[in-house]
C-alpha atoms as a PDB file:
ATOM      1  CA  UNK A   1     123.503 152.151  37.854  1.00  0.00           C
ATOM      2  CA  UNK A   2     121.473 155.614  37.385  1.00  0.00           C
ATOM      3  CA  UNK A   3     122.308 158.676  38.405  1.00  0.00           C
ATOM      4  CA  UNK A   4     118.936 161.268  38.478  1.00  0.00           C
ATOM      5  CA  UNK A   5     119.852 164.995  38.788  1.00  0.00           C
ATOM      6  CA  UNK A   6     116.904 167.292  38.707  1.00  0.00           C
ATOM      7  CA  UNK A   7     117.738 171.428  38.431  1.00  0.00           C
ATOM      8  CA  UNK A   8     114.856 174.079  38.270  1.00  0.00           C
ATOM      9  CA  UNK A   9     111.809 171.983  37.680  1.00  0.00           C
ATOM     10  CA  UNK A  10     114.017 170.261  34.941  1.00  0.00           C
ATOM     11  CA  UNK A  11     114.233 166.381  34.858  1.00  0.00           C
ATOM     12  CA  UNK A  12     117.989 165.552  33.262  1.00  0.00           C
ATOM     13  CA  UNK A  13     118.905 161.520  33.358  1.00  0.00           C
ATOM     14  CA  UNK A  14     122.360 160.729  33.212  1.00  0.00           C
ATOM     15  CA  UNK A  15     123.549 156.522  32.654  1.00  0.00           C
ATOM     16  CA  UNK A  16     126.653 156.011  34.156  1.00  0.00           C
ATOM     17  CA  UNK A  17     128.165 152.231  33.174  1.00  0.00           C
ATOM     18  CA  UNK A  18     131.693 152.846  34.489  1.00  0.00           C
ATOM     19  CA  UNK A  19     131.885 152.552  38.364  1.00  0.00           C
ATOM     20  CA  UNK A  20     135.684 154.576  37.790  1.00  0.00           C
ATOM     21  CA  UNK A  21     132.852 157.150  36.358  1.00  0.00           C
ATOM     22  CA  UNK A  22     131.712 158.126  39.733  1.00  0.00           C
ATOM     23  CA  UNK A  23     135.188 158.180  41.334  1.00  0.00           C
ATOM     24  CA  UNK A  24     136.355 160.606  38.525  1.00  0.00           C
ATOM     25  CA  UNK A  25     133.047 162.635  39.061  1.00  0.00           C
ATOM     26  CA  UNK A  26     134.146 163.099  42.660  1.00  0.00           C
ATOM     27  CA  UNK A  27     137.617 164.161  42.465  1.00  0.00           C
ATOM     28  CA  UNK A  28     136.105 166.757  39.864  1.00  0.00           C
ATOM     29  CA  UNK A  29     133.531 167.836  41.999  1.00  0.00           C
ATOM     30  CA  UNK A  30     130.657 166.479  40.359  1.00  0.00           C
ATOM     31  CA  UNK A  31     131.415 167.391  36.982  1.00  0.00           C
ATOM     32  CA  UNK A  32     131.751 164.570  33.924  1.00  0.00           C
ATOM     33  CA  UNK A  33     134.879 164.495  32.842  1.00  0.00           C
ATOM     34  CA  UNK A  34     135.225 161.399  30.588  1.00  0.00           C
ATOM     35  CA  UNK A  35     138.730 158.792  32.061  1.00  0.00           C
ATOM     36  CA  UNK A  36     141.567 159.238  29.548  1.00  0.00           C
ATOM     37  CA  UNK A  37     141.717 156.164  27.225  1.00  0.00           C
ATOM     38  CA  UNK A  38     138.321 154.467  27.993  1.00  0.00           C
ATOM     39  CA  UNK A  39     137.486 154.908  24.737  1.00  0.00           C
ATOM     40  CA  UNK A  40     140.380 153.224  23.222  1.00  0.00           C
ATOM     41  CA  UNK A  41     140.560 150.433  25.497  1.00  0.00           C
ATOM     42  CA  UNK A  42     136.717 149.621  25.078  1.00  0.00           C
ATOM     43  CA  UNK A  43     137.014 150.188  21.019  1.00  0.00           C
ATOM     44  CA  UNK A  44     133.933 153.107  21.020  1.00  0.00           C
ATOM     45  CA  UNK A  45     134.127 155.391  18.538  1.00  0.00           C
ATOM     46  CA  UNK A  46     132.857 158.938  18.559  1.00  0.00           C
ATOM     47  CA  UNK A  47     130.889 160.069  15.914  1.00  0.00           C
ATOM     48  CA  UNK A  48     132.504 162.880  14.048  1.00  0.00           C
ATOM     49  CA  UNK A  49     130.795 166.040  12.392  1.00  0.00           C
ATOM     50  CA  UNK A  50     131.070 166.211   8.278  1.00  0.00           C
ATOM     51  CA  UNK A  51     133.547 167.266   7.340  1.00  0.00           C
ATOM     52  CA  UNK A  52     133.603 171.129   8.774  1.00  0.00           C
ATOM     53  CA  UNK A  53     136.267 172.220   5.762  1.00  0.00           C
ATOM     54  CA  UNK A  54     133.582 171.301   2.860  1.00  0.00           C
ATOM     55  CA  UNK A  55     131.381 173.011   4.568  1.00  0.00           C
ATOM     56  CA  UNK A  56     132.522 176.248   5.161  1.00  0.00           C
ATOM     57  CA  UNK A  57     133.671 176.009   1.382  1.00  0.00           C
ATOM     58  CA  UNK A  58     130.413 175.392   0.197  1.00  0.00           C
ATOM     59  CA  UNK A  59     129.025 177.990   2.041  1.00  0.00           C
ATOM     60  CA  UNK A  60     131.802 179.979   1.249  1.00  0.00           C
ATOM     61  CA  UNK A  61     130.868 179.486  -2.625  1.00  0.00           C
ATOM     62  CA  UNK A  62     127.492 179.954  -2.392  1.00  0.00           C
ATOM     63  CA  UNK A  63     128.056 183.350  -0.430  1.00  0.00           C
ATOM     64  CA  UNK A  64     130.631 184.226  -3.772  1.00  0.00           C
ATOM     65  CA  UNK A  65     127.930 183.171  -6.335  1.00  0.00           C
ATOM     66  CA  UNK A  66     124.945 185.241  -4.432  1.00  0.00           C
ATOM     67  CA  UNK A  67     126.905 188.196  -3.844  1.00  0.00           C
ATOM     68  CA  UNK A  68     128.522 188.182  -7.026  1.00  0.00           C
ATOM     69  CA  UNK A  69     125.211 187.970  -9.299  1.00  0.00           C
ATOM     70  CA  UNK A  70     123.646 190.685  -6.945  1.00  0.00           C
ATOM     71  CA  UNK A  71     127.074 193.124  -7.739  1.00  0.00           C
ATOM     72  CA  UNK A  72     126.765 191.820 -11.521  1.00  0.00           C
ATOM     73  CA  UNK A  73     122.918 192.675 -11.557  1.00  0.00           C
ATOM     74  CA  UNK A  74     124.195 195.785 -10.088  1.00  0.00           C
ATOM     75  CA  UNK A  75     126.636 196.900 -12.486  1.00  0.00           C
ATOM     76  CA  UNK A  76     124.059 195.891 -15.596  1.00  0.00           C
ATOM     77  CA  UNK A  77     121.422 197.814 -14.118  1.00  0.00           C
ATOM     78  CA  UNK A  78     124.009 201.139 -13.782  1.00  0.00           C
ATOM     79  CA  UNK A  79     125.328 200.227 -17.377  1.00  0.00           C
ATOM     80  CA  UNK A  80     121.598 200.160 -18.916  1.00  0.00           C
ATOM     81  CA  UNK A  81     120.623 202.811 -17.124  1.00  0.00           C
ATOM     82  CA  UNK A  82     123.155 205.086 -18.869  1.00  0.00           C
ATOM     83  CA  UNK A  83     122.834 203.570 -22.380  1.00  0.00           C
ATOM     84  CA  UNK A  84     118.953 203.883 -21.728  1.00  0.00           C
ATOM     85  CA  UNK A  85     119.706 207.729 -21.231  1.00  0.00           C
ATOM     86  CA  UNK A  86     122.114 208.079 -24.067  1.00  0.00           C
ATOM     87  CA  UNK A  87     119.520 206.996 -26.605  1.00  0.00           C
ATOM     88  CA  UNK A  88     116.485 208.009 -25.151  1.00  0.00           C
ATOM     89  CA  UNK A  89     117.971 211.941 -23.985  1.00  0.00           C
ATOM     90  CA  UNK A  90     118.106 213.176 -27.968  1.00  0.00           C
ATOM     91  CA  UNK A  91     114.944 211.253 -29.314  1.00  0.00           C
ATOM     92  CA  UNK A  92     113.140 213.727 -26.062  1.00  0.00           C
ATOM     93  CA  UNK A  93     115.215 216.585 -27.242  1.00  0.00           C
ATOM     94  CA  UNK A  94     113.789 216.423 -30.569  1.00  0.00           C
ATOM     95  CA  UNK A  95     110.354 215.561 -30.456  1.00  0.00           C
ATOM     96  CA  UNK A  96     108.742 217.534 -26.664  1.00  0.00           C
ATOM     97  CA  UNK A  97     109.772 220.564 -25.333  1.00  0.00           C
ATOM     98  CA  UNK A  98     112.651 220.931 -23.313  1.00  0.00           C
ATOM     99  CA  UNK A  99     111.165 220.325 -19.586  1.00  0.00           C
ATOM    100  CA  UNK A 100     109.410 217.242 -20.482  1.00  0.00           C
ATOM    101  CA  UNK A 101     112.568 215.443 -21.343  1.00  0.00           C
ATOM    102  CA  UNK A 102     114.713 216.824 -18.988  1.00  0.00           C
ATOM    103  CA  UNK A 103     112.084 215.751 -15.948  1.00  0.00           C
ATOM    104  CA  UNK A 104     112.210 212.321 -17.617  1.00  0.00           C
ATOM    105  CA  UNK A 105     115.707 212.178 -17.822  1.00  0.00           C
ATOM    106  CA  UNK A 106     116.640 213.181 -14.377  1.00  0.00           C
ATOM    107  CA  UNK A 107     113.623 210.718 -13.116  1.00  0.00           C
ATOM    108  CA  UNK A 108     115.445 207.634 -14.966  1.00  0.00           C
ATOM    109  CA  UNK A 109     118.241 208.667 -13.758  1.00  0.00           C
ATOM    110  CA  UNK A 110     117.603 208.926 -10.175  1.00  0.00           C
ATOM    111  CA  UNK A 111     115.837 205.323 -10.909  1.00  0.00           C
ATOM    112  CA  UNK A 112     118.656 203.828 -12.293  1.00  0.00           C
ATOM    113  CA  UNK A 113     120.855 204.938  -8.946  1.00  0.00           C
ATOM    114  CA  UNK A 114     118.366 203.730  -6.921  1.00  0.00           C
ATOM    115  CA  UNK A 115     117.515 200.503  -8.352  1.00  0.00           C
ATOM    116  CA  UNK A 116     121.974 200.238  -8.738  1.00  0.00           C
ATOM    117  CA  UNK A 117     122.660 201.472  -5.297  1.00  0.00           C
ATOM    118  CA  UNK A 118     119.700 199.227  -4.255  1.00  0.00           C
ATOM    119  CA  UNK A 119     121.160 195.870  -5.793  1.00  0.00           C
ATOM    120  CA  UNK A 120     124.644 196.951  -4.487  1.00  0.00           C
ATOM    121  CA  UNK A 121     123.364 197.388  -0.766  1.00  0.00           C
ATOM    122  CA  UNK A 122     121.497 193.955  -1.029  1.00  0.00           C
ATOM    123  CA  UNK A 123     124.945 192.278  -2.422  1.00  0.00           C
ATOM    124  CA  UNK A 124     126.963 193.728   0.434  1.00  0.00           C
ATOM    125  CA  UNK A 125     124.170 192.846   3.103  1.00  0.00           C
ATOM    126  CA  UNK A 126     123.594 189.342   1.511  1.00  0.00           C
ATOM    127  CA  UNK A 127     127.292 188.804   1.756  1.00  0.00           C
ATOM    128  CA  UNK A 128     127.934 189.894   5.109  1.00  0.00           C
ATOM    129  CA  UNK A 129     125.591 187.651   6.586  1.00  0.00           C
ATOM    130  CA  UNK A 130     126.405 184.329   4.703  1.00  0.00           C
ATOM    131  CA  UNK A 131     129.818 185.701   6.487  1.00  0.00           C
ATOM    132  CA  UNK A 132     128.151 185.790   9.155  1.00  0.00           C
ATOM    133  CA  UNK A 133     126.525 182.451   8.899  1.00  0.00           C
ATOM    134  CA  UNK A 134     129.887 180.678   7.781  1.00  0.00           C
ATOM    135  CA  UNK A 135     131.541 181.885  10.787  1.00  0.00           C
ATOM    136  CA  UNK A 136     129.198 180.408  13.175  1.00  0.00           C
ATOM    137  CA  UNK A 137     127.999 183.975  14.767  1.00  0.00           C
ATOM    138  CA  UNK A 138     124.560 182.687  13.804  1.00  0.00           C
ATOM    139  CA  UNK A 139     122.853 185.767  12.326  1.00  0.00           C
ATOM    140  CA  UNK A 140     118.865 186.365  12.068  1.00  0.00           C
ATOM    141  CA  UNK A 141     117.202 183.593   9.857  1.00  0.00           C
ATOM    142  CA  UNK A 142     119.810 181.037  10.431  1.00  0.00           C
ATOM    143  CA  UNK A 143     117.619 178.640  12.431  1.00  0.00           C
ATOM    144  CA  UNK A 144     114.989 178.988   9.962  1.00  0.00           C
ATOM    145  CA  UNK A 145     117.694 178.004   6.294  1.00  0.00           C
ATOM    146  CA  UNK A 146     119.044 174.966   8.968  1.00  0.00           C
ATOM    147  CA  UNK A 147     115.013 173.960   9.339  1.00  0.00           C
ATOM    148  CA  UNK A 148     114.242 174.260   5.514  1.00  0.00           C
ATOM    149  CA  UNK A 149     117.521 172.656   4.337  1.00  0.00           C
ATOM    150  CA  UNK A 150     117.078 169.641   6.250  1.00  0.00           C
ATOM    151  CA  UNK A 151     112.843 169.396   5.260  1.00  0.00           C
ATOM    152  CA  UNK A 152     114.079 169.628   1.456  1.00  0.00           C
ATOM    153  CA  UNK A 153     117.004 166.247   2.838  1.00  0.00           C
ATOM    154  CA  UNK A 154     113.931 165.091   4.334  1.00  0.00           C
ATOM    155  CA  UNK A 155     111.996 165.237   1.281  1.00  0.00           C
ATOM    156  CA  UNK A 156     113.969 164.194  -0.998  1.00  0.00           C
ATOM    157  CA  UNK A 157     114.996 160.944   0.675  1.00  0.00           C
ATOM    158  CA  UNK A 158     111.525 160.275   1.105  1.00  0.00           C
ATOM    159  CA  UNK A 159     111.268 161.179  -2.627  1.00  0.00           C
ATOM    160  CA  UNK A 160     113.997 158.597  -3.428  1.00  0.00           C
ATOM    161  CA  UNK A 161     112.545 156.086  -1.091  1.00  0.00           C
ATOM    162  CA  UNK A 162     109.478 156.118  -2.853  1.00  0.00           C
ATOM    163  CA  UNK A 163     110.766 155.787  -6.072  1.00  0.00           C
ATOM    164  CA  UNK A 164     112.860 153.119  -5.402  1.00  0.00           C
ATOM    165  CA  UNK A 165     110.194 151.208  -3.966  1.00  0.00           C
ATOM    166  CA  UNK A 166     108.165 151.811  -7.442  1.00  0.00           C
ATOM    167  CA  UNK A 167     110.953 150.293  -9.394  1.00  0.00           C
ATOM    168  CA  UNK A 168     111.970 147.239  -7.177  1.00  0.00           C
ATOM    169  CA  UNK A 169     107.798 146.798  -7.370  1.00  0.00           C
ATOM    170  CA  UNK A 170     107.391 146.821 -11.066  1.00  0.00           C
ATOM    171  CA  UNK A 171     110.733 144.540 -11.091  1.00  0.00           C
ATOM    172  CA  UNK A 172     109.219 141.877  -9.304  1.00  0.00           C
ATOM    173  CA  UNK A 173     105.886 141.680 -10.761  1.00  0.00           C
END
């Protein structure tokens, strides 16, 4: 038996198997609800999603390890920045005249912020959308990691495929 339901220039086909289907449909007032136990006592099984747990903690860990190196570039920059002043500020002292190194000074300086604060703002905005992301509020450029992770699973089966084929070829000849 078919059921056809068309809505807004939209063609939607719905199989119904089950005559109890239709019966349940109409005491719902047309809307699917599946009959309790049908599954069980026809033995289908629902496909389940990975494991959602793993998931979130891989994401999770990848959002620690990207943050993280961007705070730890961060804090390197800051930190050479300084010693880069504290070494250079004397040898400027000594050998120009005083304006020369001071504009130098305060123009690695301000740099160094910059480039610090600059790593630090990327960390924090990096993190909050992986957050983002791993919560499922689906943030800007989310469609477009889910369409390059799975052409890189893609690939690389077909990758594995091939090789495999290689190497069950050369076996046999």
């Amino acid at each position: 038996m078919q059921l056809q339901l068309i809505l807004q220039s939209s063609h939607f086909s719905i199989s119904i198997s089950n005559p109890k289907t239709l019966t349940n449909m109409a005491e719902t007032g047309g809307h699917y609800q599946p009959l309790r136990g049908y599954n069980q006592q026809h033995n289908t099984t629902t496909q389940q999603q990975p494991s959602s747990k793993l998931t979130q903690l891989l994401k999770s860990s990848t959002a620690v390890t990207a943050g993280g190196s961007l705070l730890i570039l961060s804090g390197l920059v800051l930190a050479g920045t300084v010693i880069a002043l504290t070494i250079a500020t004397p040898l400027f002292v000594l050998f120009s005249p005083v304006l020369v190194p001071a504009v130098i000074t305060v123009a690695l300086l301000t740099l160094g912020f910059f480039v610090s604060g600059g790593f630090g703002v990327a960390a924090i905005t990096v993190l909050a959308w992986i957050y983002r992301y791993v919560t499922g509020k689906h943030p800007p450029g989310a469609d477009q990691l889910d369409t390059a992770r799975h052409k890189l699973m893609n690939k690389a089966r077909e990758i594995k495929d091939y090789g495999q084929q290689q190497i069950s070829g050369t076996q046999n000849s």
